[in-house]
C-alpha atoms as a PDB file:
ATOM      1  CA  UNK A   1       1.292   3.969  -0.503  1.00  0.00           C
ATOM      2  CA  UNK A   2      -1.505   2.875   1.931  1.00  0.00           C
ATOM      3  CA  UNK A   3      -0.313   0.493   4.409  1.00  0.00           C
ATOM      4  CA  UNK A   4      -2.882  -1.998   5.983  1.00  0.00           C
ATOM      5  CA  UNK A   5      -1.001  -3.154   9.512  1.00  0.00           C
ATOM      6  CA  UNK A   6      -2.859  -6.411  11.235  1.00  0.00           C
ATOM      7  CA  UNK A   7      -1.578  -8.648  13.891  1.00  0.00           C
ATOM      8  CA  UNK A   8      -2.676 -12.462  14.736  1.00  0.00           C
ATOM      9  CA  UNK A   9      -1.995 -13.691  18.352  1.00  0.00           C
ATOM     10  CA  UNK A  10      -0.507 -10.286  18.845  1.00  0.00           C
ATOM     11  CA  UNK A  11      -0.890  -6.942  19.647  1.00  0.00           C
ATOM     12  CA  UNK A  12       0.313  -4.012  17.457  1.00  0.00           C
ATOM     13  CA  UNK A  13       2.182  -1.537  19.141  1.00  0.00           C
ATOM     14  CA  UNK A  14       2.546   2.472  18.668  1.00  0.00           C
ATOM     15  CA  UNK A  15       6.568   1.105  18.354  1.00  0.00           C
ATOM     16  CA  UNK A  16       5.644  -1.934  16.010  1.00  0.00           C
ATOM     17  CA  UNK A  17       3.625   0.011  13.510  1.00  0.00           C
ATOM     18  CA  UNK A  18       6.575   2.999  13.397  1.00  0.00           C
ATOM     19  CA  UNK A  19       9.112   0.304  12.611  1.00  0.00           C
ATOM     20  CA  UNK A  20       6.861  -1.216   9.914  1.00  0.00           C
ATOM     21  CA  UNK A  21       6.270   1.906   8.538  1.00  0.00           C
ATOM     22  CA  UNK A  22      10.227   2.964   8.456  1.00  0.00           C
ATOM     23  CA  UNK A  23      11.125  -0.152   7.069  1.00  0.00           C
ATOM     24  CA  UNK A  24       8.539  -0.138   4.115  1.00  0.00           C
ATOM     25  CA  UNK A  25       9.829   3.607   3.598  1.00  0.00           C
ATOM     26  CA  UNK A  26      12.726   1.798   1.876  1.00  0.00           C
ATOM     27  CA  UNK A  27      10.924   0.040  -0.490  1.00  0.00           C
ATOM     28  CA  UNK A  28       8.507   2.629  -1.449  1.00  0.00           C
ATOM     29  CA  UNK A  29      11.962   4.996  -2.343  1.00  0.00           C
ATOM     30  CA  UNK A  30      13.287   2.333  -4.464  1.00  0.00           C
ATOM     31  CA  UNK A  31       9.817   2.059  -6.510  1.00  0.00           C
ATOM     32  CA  UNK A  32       7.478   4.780  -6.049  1.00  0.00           C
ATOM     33  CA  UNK A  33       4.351   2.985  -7.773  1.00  0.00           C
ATOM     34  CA  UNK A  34       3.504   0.633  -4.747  1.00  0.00           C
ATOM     35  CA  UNK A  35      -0.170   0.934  -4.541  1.00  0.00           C
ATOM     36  CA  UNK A  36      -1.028  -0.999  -1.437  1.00  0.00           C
ATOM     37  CA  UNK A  37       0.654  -2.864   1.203  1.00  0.00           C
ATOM     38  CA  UNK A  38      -1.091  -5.733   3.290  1.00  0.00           C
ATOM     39  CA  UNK A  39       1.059  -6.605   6.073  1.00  0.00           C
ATOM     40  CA  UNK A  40       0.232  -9.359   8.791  1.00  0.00           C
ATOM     41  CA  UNK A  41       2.351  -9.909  11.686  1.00  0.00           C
ATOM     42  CA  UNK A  42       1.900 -13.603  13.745  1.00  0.00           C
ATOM     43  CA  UNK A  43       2.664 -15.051  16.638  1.00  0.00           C
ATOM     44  CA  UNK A  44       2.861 -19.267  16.942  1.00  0.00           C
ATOM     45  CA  UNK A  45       4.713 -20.430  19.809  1.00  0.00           C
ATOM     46  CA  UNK A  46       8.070 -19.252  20.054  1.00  0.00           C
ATOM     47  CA  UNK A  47       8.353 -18.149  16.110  1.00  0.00           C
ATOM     48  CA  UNK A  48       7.472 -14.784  15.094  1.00  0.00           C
ATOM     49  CA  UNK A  49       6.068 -14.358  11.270  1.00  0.00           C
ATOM     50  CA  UNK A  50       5.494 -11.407   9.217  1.00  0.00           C
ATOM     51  CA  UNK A  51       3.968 -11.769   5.782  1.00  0.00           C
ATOM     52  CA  UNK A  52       3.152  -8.822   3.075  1.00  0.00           C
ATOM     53  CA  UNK A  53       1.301  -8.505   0.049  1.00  0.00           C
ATOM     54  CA  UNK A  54       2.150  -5.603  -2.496  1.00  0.00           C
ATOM     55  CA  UNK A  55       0.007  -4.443  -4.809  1.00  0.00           C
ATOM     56  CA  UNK A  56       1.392  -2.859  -7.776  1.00  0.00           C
ATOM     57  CA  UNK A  57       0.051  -1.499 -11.409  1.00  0.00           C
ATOM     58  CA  UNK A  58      -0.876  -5.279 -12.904  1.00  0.00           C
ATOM     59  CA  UNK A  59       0.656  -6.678 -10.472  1.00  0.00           C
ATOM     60  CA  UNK A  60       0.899  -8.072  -6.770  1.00  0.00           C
ATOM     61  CA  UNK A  61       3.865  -9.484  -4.753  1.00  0.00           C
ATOM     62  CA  UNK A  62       3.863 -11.884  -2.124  1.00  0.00           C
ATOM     63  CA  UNK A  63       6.860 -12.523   0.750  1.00  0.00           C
ATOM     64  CA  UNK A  64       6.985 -13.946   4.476  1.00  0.00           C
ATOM     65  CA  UNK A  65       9.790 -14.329   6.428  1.00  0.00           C
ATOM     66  CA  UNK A  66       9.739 -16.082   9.898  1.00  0.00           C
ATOM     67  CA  UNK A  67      12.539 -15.567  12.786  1.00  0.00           C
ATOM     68  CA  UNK A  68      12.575 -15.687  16.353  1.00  0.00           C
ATOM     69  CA  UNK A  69      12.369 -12.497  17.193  1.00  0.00           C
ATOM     70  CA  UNK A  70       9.483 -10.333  15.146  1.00  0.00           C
ATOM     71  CA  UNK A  71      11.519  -6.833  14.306  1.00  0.00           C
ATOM     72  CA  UNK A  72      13.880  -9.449  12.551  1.00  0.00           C
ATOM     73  CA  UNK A  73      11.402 -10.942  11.159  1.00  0.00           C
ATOM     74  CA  UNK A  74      10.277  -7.750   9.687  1.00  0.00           C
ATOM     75  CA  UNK A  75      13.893  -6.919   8.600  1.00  0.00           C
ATOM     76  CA  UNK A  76      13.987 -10.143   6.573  1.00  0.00           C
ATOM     77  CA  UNK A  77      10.507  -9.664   4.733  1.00  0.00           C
ATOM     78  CA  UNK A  78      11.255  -5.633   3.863  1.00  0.00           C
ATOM     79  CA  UNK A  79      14.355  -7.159   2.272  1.00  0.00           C
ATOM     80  CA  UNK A  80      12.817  -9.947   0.396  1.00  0.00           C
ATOM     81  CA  UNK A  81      10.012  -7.595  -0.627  1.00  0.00           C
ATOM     82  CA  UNK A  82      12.736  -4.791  -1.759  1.00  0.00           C
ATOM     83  CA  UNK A  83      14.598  -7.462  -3.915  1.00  0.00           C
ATOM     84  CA  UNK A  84      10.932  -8.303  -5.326  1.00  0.00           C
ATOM     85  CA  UNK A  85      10.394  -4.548  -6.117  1.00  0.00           C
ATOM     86  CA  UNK A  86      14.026  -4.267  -7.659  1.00  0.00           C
ATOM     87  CA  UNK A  87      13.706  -7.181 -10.226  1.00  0.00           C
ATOM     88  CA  UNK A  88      10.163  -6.173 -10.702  1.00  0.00           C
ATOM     89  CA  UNK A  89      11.120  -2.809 -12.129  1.00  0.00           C
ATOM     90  CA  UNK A  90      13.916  -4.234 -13.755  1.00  0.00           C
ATOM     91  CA  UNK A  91      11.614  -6.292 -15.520  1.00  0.00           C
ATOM     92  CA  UNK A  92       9.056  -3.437 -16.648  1.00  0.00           C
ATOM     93  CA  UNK A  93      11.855  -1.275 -17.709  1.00  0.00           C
ATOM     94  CA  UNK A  94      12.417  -1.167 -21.455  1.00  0.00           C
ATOM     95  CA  UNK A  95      16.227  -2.392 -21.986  1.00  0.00           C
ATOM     96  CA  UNK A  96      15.415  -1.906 -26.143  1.00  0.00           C
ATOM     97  CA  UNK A  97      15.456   1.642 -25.871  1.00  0.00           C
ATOM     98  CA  UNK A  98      18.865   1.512 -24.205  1.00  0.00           C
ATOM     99  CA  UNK A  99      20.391  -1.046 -27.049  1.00  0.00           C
ATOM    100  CA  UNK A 100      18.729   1.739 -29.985  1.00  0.00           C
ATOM    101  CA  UNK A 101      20.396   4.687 -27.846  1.00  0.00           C
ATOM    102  CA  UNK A 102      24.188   3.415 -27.880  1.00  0.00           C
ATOM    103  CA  UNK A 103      24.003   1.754 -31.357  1.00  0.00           C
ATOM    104  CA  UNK A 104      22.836   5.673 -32.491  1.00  0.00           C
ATOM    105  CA  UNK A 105      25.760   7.136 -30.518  1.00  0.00           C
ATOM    106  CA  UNK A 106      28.471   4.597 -31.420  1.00  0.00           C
ATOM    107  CA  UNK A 107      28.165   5.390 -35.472  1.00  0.00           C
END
């Protein structure tokens, strides 16, 4: 997973990017084919934005979350994003085979 970090109206910090980085950990353990990750972290007045684009096989997802303080802000868009991820693969995943597997084993 490449991650692509920017920052509007604010600086990234060493701290900032680690956090970013731990938090997106999570996602890329519950679905390992994340191909890119465009993060962008904002600053407007008093209300702190983060905003990431995924980029999987066929497919890209798109969250934002804005609080007043930016690490929760991050916390809120990593767990959007990993409910994303979760119904994504839920979606790819071929729930036939599963129906053909227990009619074979309950006969």
């Amino acid at each position: 997973m490449q991650l692509d970090l920017s920052g509007h109206h604010v600086e990234i910090t060493d701290s900032m990017r680690g956090y970013v980085l731990k938090r997106f950990e999570r996602i890329s353990r519950h679905f390992d084919q994340v191909i890119d990750v465009h993060c962008v972290l904002t600053v407007e007045k008093l209300r702190h934005k983060a905003e990431a684009t995924l980029t999987l096989r066929g497919n890209k997802i798109h969250a934002d979350a804005t609080e007043p303080n930016m690490y929760a802000a991050i916390d809120a868009l990593t767990d959007k994003l990993d409910r994303c991820v979760k119904k994504h693969k839920e979606k790819a995943s071929d729930h036939h085979a599963e129906d053909v597997i227990k009619a074979r084993s309950a006969s």
